[in-house]
N, C-alpha and C. Protein backbone atom coordinates (compact mmCIF):
# COMPACT_ATOMS: atom_id res chain seq x y z
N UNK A 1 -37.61 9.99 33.62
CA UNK A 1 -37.43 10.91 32.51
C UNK A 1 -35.98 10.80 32.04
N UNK A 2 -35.87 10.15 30.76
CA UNK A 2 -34.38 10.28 30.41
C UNK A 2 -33.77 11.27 29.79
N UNK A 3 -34.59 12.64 29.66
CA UNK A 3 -34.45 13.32 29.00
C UNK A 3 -32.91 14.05 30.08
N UNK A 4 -33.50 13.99 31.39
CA UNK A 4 -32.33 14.56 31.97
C UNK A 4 -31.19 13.81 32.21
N UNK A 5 -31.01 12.59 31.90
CA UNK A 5 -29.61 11.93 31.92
C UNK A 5 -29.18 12.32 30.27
N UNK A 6 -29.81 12.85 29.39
CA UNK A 6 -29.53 12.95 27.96
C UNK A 6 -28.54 14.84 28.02
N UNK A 7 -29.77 15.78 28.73
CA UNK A 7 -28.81 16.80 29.22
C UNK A 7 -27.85 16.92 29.92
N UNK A 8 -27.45 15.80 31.15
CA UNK A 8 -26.56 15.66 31.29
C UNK A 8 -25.67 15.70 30.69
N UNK A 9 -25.83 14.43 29.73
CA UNK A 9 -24.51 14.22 28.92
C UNK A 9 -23.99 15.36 27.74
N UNK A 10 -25.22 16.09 27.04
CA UNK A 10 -24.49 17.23 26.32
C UNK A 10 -23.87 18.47 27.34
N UNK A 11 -24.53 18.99 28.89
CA UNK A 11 -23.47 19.90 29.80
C UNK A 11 -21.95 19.17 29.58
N UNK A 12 -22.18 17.86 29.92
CA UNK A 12 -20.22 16.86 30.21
C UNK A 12 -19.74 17.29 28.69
N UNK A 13 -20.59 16.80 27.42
CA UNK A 13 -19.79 16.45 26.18
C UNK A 13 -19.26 17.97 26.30
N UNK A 14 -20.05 19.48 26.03
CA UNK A 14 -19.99 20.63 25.62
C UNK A 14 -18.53 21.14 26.63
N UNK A 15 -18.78 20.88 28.28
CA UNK A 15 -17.75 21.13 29.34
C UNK A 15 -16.51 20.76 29.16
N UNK A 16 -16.67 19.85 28.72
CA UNK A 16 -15.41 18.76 28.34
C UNK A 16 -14.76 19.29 27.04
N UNK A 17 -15.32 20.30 26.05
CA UNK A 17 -14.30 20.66 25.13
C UNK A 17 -14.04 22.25 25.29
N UNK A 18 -14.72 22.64 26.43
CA UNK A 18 -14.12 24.05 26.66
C UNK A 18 -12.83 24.47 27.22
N UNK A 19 -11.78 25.36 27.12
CA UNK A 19 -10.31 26.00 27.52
C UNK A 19 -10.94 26.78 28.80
N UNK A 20 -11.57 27.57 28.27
CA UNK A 20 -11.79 28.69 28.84
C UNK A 20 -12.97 29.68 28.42
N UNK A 21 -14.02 30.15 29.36
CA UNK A 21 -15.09 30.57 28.73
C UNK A 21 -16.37 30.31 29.23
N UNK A 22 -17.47 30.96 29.02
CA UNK A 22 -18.75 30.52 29.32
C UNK A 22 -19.56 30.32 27.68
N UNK A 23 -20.35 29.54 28.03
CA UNK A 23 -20.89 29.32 27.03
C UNK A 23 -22.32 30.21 26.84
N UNK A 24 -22.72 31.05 25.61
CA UNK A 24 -23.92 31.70 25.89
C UNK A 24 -25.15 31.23 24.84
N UNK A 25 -24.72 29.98 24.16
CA UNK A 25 -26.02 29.27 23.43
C UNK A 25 -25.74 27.96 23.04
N UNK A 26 -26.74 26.81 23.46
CA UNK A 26 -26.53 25.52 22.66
C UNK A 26 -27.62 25.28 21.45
N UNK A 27 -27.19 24.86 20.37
CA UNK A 27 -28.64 24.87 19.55
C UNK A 27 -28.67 22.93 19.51
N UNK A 28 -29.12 22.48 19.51
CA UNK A 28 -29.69 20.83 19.73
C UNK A 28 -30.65 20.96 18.32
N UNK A 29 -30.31 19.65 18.00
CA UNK A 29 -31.02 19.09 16.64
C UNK A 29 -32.00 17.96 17.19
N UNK A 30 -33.44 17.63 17.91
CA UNK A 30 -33.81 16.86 17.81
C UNK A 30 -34.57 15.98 16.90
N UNK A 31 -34.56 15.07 16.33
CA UNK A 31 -35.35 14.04 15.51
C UNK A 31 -37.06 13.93 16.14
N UNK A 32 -38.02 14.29 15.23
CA UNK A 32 -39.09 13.49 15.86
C UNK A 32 -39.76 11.81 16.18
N UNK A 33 -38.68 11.22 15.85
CA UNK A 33 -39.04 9.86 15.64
C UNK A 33 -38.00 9.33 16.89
N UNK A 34 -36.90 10.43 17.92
CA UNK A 34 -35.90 10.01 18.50
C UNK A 34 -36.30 9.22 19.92
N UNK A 35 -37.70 9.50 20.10
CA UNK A 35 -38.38 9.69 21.62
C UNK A 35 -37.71 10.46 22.66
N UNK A 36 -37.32 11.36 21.92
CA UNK A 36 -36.89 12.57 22.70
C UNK A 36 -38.19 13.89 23.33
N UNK A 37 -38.45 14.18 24.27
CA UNK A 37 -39.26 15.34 24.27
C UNK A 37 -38.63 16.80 24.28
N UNK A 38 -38.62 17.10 23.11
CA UNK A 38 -37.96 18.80 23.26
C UNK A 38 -38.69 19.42 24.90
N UNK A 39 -39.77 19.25 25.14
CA UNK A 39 -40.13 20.38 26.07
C UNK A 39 -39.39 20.08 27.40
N UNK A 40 -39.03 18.55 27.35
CA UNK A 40 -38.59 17.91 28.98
C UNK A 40 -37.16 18.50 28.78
N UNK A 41 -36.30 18.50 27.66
CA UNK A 41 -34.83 18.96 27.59
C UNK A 41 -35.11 20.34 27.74
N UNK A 42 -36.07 21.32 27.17
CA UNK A 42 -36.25 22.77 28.08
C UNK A 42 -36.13 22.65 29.32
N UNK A 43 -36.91 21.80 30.01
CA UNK A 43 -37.12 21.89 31.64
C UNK A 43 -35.97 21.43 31.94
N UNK A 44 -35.28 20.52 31.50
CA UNK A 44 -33.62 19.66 32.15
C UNK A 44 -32.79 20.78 32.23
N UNK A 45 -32.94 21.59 31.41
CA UNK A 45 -31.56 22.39 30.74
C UNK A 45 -30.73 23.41 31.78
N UNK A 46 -32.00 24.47 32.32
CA UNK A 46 -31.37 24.98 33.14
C UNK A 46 -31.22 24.28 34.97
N UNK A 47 -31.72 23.64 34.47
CA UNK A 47 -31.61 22.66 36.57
C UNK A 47 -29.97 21.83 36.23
N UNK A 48 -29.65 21.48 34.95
CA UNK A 48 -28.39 20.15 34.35
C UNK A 48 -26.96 21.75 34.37
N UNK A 49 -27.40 22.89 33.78
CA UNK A 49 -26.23 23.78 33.51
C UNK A 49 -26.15 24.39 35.08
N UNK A 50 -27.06 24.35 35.47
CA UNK A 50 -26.78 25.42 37.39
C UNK A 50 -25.25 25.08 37.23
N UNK A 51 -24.34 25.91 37.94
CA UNK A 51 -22.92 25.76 38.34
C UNK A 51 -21.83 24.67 37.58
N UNK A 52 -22.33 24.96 36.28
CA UNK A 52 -21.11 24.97 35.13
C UNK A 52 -21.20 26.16 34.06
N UNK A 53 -20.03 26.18 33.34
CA UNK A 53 -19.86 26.74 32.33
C UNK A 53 -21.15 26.98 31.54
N UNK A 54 -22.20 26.21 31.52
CA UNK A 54 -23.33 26.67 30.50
C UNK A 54 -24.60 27.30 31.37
N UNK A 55 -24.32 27.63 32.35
CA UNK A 55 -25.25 28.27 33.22
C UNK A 55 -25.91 29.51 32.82
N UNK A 56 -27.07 29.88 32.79
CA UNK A 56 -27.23 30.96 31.68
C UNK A 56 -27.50 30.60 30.20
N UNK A 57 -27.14 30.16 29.74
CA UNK A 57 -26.91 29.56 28.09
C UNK A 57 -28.42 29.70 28.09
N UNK A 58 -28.66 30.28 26.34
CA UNK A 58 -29.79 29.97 25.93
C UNK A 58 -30.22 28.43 25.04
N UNK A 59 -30.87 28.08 25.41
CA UNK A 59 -30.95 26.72 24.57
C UNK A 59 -31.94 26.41 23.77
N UNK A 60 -31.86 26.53 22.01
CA UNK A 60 -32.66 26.57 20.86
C UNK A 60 -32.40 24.73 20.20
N UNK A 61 -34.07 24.75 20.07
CA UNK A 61 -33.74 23.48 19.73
C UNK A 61 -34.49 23.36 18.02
N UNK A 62 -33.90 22.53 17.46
CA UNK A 62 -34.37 22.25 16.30
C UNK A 62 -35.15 20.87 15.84
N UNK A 63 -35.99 20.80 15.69
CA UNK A 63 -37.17 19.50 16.23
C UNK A 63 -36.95 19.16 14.22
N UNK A 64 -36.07 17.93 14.20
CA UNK A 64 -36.61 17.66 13.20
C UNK A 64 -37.49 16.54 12.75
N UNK A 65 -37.78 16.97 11.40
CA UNK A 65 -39.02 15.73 10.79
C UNK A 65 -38.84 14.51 10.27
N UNK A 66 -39.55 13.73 10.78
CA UNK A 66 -39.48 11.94 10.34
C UNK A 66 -39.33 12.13 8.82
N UNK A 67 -38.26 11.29 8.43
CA UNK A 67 -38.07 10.91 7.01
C UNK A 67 -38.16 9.74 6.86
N UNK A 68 -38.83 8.93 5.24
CA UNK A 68 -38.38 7.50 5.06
C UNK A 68 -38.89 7.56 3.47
N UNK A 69 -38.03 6.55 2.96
CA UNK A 69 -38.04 6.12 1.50
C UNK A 69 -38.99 5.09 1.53
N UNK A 70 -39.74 5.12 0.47
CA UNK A 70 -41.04 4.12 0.02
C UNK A 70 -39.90 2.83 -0.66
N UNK A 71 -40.10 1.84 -0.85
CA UNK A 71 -39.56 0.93 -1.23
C UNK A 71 -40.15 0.49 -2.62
N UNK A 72 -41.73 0.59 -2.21
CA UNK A 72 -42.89 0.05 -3.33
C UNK A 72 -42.86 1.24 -4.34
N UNK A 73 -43.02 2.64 -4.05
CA UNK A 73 -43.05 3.68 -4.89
C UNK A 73 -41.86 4.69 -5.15
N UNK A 74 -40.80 4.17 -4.57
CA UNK A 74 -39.37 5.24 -4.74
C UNK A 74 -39.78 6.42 -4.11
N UNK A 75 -40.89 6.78 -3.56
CA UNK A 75 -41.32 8.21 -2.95
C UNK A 75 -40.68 8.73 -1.17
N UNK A 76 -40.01 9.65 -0.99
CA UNK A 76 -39.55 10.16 0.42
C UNK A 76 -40.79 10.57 0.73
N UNK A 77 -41.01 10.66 1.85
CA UNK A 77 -42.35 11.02 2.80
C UNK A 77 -41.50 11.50 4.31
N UNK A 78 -42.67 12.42 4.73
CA UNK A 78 -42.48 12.46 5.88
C UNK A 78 -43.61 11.84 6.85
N UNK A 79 -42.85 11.48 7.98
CA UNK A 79 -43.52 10.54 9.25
C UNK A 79 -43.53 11.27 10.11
N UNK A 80 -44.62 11.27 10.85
CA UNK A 80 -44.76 11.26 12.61
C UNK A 80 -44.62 10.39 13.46
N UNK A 81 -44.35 9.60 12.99
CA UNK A 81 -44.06 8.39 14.62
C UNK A 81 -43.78 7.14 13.90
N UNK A 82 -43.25 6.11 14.64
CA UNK A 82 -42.76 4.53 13.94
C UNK A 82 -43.43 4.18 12.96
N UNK A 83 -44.90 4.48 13.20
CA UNK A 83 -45.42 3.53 12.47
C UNK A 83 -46.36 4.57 11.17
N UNK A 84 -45.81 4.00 9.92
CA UNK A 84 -46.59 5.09 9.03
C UNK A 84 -46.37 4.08 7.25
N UNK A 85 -47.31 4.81 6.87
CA UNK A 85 -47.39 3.93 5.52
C UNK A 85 -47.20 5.61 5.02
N UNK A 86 -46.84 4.82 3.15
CA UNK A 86 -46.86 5.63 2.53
C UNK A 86 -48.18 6.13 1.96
N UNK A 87 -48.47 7.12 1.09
CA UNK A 87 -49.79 7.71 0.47
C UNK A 87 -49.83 6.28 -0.39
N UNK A 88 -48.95 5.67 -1.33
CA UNK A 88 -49.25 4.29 -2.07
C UNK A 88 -49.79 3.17 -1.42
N UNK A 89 -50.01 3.34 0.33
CA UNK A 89 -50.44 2.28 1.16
C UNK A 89 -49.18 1.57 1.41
N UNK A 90 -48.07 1.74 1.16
CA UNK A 90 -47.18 0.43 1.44
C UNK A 90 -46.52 1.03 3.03
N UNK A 91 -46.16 0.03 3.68
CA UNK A 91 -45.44 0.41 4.40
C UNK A 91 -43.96 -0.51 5.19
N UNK A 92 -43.60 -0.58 3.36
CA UNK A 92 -42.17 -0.99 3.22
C UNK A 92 -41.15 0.18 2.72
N UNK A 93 -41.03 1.08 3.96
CA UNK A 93 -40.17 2.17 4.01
C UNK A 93 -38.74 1.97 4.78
N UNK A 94 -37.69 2.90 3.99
CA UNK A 94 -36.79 2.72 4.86
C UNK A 94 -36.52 4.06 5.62
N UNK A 95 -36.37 4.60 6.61
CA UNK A 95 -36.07 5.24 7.56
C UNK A 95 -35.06 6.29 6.87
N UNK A 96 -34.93 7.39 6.71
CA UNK A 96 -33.76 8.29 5.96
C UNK A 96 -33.46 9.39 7.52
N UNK A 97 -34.40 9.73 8.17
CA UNK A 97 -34.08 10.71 9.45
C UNK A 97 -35.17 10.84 10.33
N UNK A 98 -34.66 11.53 11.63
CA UNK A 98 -35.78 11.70 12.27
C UNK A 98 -35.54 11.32 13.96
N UNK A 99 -34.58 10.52 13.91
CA UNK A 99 -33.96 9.93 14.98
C UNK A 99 -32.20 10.33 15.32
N UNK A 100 -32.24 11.95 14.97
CA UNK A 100 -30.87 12.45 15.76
C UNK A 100 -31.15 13.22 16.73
N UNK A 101 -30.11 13.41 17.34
CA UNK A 101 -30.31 14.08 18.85
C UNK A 101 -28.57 14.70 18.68
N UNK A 102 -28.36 15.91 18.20
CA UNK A 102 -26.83 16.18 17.73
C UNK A 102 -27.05 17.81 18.36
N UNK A 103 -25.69 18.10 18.99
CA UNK A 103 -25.36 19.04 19.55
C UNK A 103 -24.70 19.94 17.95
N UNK A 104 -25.29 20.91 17.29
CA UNK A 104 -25.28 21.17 16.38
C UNK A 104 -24.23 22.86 16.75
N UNK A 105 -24.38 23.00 17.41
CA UNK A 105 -23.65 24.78 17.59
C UNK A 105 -23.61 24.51 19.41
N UNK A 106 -22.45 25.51 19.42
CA UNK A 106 -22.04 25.99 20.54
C UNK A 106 -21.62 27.39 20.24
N UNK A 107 -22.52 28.42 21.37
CA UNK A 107 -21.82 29.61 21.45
C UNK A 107 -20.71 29.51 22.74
N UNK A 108 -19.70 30.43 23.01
CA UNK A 108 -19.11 30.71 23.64
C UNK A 108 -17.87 32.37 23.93
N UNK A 109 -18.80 32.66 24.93
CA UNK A 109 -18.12 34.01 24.81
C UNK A 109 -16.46 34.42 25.91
């Protein structure tokens, strides 16, 4: 599961820019196209924060939606997964979002 070497690294990135403080919310932007599983980063979250600064923290995630530009019809669409045509049948799209994984907010009290 890489989801928990991925929480890892936002406890280090988030730890790593705190003075002083606990942290009491992370909000996470995931992409649906990232192969990220929001539900496995629920389960990582509080076992990755035990005995740091984000211990406790509530963690809201924001699951976003596959984007891509039609090439054949100039039309944005949204995608569920790699592989998708447009409603024109083409599926000479270019990719616009869907594949971030961004630490978007930090609370800290």
């Amino acid at each position: 599961m890489h989801e928990m070497a991925i929480v890892e690294s936002v406890v280090e990135a988030v730890s790593g820019r705190l003075d002083d403080g606990r942290v009491t919310r992370v909000v996470l932007a995931i992409g649906k196209l990232s192969g990220v599983l929001p539900d496995a980063v629920r389960f990582c979250f509080d076992i990755c924060t035990a005995g740091t600064p984000l211990e406790r923290a509530t963690l809201d995630i924001i699951e976003m939606p596959g984007r891509a530009h039609c090439r054949s019809c100039n039309a944005e669409i949204t995608i569920s997964d790699g592989i998708a045509l447009c409603d024109c049948g083409s599926a000479d799209l270019d990719l616009l979002g869907g594949q971030e994984l961004i630490i978007k907010e930090v609370e800290v009290s």
